[in-house]
PDB file of N, CA and C in Angstrom:
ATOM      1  N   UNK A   1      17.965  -7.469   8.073  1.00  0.00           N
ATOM      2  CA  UNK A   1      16.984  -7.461   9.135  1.00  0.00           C
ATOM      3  C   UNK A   1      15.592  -7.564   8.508  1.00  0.00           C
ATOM      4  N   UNK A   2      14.908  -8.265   9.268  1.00  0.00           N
ATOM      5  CA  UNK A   2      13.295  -8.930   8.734  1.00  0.00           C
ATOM      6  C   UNK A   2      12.579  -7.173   8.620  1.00  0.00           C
ATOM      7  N   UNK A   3      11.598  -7.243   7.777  1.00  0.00           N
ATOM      8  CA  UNK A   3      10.481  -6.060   8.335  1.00  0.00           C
ATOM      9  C   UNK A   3       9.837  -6.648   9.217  1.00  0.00           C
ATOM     10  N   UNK A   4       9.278  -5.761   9.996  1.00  0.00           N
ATOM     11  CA  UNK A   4       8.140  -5.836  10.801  1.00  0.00           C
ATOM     12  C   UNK A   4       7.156  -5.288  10.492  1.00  0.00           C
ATOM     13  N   UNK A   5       6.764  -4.579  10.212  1.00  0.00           N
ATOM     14  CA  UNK A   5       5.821  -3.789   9.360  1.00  0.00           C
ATOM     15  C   UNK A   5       5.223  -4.743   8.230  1.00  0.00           C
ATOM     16  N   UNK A   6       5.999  -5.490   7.372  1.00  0.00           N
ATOM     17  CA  UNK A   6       5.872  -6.602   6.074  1.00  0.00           C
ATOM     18  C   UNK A   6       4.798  -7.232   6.903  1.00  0.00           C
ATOM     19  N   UNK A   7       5.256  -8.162   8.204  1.00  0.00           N
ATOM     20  CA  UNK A   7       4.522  -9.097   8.766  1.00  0.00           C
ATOM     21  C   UNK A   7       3.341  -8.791   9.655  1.00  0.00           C
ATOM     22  N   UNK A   8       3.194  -7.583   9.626  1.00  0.00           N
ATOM     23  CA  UNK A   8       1.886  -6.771  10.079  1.00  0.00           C
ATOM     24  C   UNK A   8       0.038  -7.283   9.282  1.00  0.00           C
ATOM     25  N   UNK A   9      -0.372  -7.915   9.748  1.00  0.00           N
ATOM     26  CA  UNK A   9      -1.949  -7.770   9.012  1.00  0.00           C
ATOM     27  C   UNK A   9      -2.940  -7.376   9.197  1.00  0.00           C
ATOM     28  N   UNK A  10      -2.654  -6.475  10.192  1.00  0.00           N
ATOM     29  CA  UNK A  10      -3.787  -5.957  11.182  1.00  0.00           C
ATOM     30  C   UNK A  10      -3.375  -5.140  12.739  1.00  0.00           C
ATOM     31  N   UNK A  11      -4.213  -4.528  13.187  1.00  0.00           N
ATOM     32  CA  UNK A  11      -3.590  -3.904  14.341  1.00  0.00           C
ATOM     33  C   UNK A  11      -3.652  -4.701  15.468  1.00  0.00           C
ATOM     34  N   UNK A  12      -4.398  -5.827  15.784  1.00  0.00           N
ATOM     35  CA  UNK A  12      -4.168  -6.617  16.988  1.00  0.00           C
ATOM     36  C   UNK A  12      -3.020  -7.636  16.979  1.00  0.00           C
ATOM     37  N   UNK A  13      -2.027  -7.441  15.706  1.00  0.00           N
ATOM     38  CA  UNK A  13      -0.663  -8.423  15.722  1.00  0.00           C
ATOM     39  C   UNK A  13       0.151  -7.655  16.586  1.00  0.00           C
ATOM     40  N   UNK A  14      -0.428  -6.024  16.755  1.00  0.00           N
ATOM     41  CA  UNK A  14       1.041  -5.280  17.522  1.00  0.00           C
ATOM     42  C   UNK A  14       1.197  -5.990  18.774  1.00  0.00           C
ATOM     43  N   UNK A  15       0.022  -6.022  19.108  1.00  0.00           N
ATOM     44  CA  UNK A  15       0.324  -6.556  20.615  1.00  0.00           C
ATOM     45  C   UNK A  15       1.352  -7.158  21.314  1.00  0.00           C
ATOM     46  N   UNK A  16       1.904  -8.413  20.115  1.00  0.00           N
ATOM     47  CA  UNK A  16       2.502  -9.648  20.652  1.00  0.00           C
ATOM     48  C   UNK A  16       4.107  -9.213  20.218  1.00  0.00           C
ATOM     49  N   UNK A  17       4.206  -7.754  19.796  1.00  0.00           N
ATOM     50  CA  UNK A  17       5.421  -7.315  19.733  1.00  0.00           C
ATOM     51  C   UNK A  17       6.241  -7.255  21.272  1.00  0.00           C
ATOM     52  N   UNK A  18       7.720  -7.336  21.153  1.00  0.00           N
ATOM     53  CA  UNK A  18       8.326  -7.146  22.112  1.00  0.00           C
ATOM     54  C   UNK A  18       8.523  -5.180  22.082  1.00  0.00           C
ATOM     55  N   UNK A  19       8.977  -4.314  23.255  1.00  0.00           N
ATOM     56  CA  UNK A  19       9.358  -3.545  23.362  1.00  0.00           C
ATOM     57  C   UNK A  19       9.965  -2.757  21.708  1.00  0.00           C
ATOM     58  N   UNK A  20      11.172  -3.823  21.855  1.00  0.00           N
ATOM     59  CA  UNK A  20      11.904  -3.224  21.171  1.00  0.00           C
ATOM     60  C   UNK A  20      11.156  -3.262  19.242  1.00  0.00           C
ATOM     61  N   UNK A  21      10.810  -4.316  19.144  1.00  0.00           N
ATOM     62  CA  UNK A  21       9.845  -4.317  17.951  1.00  0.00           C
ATOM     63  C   UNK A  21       8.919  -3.596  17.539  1.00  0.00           C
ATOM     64  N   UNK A  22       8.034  -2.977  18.774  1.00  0.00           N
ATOM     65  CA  UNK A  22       7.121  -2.127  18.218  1.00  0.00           C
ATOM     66  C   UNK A  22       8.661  -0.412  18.077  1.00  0.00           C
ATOM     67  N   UNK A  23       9.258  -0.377  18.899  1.00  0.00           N
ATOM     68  CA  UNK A  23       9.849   0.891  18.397  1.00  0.00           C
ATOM     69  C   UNK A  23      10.979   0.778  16.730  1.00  0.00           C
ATOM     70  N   UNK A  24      11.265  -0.282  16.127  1.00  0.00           N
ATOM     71  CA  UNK A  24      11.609  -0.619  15.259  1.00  0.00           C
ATOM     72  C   UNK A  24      10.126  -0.493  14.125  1.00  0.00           C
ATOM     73  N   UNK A  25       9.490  -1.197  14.633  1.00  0.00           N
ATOM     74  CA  UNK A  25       8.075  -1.002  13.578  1.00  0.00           C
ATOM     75  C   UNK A  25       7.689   0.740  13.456  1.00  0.00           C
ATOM     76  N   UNK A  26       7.821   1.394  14.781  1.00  0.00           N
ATOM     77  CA  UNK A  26       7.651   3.078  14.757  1.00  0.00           C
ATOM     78  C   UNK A  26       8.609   3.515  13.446  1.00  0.00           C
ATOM     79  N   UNK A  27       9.336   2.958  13.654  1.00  0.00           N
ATOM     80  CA  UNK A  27      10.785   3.693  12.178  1.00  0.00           C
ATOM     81  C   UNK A  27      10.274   3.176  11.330  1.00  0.00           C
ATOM     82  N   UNK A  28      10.204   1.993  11.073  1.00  0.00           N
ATOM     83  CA  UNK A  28       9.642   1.820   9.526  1.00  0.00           C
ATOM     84  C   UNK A  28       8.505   2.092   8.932  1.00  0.00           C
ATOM     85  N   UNK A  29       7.400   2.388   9.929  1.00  0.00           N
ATOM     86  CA  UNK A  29       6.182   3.095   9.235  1.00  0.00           C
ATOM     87  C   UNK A  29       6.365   4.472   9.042  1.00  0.00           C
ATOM     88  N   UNK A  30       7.564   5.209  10.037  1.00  0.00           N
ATOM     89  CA  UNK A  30       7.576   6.433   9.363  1.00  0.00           C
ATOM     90  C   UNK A  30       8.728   6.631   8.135  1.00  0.00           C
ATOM     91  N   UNK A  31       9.931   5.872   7.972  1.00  0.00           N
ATOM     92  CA  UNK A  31      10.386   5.783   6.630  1.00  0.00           C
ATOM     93  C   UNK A  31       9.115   5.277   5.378  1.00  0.00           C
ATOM     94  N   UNK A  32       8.319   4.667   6.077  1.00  0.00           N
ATOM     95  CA  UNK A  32       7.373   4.265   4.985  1.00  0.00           C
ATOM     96  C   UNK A  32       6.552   5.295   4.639  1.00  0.00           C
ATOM     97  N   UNK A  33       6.126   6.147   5.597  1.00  0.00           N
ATOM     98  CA  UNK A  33       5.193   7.467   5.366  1.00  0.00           C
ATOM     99  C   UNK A  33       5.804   8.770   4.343  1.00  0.00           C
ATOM    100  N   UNK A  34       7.545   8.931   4.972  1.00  0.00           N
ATOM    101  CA  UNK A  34       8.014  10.043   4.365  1.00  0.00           C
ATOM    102  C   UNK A  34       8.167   9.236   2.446  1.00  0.00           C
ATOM    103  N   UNK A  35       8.654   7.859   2.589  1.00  0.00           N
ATOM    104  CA  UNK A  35       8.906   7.445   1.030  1.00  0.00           C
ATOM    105  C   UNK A  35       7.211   7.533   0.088  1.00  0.00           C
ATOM    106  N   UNK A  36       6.493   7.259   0.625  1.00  0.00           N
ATOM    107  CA  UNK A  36       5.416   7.294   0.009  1.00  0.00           C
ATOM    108  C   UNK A  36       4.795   8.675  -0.697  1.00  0.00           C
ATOM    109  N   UNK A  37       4.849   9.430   1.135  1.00  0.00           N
ATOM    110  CA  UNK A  37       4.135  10.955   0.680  1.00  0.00           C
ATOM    111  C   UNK A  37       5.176  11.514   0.129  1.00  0.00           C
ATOM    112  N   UNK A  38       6.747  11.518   0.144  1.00  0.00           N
ATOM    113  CA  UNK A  38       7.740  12.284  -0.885  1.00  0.00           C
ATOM    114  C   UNK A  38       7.554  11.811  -2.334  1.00  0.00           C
ATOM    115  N   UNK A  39       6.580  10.706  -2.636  1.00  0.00           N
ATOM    116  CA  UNK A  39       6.240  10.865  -4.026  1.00  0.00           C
ATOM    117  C   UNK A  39       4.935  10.990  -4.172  1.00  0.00           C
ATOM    118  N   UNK A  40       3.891  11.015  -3.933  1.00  0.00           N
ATOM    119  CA  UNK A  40       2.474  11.462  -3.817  1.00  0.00           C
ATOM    120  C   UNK A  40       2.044  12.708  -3.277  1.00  0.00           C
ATOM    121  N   UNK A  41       2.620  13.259  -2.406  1.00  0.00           N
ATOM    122  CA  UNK A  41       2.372  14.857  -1.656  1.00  0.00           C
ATOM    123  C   UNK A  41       1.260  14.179  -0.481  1.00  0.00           C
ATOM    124  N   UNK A  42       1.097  15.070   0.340  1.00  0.00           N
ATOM    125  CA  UNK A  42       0.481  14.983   1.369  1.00  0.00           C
ATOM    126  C   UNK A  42       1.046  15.617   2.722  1.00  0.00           C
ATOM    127  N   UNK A  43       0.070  15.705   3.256  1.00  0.00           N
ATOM    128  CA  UNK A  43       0.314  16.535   4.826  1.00  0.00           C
ATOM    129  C   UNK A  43       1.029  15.750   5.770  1.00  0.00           C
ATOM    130  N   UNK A  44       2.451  15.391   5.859  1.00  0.00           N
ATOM    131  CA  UNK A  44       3.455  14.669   6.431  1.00  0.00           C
ATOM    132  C   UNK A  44       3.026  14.579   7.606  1.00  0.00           C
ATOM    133  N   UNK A  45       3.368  15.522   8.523  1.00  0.00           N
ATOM    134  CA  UNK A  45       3.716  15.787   9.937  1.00  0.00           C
ATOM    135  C   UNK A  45       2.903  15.287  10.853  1.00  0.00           C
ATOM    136  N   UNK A  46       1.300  15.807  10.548  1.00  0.00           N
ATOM    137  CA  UNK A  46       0.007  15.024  11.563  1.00  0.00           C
ATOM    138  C   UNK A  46       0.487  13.306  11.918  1.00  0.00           C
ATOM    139  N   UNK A  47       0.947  12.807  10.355  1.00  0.00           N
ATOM    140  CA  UNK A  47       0.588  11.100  10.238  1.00  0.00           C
ATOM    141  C   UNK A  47       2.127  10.647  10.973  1.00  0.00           C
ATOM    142  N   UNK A  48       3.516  11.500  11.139  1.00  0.00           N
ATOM    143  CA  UNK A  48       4.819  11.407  11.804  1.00  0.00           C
ATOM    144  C   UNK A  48       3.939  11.559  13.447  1.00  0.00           C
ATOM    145  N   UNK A  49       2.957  12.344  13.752  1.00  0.00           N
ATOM    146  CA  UNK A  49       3.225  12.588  14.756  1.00  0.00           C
ATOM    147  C   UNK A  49       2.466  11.819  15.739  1.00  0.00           C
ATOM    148  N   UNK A  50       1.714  10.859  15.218  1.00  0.00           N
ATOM    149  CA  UNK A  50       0.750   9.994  15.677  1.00  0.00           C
ATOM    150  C   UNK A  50       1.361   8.016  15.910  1.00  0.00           C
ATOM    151  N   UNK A  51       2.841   8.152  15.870  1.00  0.00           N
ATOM    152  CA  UNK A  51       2.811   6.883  14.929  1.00  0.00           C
ATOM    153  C   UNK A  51       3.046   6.147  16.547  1.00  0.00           C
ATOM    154  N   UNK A  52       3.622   6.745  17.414  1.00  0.00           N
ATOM    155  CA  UNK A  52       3.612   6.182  18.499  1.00  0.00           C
ATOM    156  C   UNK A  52       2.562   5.780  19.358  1.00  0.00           C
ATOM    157  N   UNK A  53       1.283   7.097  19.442  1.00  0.00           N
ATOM    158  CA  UNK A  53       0.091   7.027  19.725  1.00  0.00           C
ATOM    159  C   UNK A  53      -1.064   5.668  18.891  1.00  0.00           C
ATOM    160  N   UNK A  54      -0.698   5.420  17.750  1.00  0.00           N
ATOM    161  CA  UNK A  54      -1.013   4.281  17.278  1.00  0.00           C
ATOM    162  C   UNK A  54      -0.819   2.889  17.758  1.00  0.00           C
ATOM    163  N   UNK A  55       0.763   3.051  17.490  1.00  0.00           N
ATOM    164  CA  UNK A  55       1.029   1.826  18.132  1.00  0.00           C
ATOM    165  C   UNK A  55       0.572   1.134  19.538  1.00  0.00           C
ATOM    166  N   UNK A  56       0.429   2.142  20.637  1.00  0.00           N
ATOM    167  CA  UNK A  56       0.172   1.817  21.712  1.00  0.00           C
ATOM    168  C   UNK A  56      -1.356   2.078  21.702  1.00  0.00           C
ATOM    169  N   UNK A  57      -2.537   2.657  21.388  1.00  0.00           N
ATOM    170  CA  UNK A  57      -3.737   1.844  20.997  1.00  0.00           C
ATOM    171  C   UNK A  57      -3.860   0.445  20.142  1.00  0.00           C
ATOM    172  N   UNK A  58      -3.074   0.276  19.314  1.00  0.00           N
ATOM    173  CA  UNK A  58      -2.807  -0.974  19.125  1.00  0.00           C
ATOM    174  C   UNK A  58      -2.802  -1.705  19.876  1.00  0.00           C
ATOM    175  N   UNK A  59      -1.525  -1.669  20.675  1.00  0.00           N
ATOM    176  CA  UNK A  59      -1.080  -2.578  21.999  1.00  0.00           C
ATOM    177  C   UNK A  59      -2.269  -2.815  22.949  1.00  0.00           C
ATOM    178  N   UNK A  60      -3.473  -2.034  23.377  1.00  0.00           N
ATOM    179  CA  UNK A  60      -3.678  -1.747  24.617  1.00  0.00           C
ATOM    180  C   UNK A  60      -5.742  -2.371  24.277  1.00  0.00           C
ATOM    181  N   UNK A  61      -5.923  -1.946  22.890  1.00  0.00           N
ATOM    182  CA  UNK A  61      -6.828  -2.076  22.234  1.00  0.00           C
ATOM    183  C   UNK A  61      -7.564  -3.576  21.536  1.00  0.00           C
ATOM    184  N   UNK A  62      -8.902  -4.013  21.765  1.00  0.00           N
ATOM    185  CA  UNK A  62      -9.079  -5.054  20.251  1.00  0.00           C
ATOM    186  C   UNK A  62      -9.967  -4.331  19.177  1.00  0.00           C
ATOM    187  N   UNK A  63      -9.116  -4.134  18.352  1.00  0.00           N
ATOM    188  CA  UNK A  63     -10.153  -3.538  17.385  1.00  0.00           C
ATOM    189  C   UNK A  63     -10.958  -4.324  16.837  1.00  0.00           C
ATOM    190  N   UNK A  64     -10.847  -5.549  16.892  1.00  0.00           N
ATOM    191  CA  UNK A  64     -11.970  -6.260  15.987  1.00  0.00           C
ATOM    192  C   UNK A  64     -13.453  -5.877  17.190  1.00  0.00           C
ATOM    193  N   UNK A  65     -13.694  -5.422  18.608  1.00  0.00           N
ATOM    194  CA  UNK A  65     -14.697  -5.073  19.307  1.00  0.00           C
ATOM    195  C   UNK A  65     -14.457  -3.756  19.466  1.00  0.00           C
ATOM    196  N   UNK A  66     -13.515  -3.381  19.735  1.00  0.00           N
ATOM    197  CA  UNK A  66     -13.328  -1.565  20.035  1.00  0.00           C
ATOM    198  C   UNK A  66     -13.461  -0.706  18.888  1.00  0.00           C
ATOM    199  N   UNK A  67     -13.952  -0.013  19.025  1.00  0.00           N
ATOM    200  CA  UNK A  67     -13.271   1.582  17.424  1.00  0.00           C
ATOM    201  C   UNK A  67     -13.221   2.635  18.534  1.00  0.00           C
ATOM    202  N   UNK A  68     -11.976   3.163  17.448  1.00  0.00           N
ATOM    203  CA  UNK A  68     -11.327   4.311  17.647  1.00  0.00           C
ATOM    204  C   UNK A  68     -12.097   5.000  16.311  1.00  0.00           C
ATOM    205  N   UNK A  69     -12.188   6.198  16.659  1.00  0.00           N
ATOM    206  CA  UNK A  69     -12.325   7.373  15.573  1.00  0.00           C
ATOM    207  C   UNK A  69     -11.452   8.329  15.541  1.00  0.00           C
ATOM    208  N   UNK A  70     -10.738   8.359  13.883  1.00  0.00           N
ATOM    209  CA  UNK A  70     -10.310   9.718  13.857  1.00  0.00           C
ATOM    210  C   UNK A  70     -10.510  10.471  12.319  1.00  0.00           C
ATOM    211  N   UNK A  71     -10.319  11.774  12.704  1.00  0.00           N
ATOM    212  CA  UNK A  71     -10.393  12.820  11.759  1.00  0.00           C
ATOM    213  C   UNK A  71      -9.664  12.569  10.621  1.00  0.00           C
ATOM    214  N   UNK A  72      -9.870  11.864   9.654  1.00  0.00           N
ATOM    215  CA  UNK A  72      -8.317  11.957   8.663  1.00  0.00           C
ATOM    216  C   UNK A  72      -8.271  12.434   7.477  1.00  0.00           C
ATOM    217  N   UNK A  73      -8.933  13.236   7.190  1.00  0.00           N
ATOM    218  CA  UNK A  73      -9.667  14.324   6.015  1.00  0.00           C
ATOM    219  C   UNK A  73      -8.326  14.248   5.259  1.00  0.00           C
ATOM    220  N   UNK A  74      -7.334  14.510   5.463  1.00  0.00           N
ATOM    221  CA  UNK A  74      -5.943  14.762   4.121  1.00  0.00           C
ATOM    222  C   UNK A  74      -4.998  13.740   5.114  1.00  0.00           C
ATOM    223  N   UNK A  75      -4.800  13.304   6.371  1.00  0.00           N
ATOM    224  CA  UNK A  75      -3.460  12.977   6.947  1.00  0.00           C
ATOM    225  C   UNK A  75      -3.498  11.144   6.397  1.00  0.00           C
ATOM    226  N   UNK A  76      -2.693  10.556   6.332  1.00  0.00           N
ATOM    227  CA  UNK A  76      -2.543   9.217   5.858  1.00  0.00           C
ATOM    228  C   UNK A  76      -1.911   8.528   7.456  1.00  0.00           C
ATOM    229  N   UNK A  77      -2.695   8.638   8.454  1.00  0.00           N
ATOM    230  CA  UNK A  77      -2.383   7.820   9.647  1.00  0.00           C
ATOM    231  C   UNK A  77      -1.951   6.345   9.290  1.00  0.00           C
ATOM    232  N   UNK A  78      -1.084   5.851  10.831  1.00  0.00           N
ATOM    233  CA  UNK A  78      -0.673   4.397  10.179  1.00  0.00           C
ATOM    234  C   UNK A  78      -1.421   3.269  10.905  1.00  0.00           C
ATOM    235  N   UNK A  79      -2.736   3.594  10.687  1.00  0.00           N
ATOM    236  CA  UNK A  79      -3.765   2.591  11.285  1.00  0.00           C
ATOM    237  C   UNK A  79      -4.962   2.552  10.240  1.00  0.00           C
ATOM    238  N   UNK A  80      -4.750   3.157   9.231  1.00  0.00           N
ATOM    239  CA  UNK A  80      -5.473   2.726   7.802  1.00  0.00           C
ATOM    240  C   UNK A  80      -5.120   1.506   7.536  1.00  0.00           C
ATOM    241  N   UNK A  81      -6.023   0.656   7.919  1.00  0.00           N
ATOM    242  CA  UNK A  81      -6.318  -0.536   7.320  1.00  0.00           C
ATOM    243  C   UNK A  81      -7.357  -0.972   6.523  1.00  0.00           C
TER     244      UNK A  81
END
């Protein structure tokens, strides 16, 4: 199975995801979060618990005119671009 996540370059590609793609892309950014921070350390849980809330500002959002702000002092959110 392709990544989706791989073919990601930005947050206004989520958009043109189907349903089921962006919840497939939800799993692989968080297998991607736990493989990363299980070898670097970091505050897991905040960046697990946001990944849906991302995606759908993604979806709903243009960031190249909109910003979002957030707090991310230690959490590794999956909208660091």
């Amino acid at each position: 199975m392709t990544s989706i996540l791989a073919g990601i370059d930005g947050p206004n590609q989520v958009k043109s995801l189907s349903q089921e793609e962006k919840e497939r892309l939800a799993q692989e950014l968080r297998s991607f979060m736990v493989e990363h921070v299980s070898k670097s350390g970091g505050h897991l849980a905040p960046s697990l618990g946001v990944v849906e809330l991302i995606i759908a500002l993604c979806s709903v959002f243009d960031f190249e005119k909109d910003k979002v702000i957030f707090d991310v002092g230690h959490q590794s959110y999956a909208l660091k671009y």
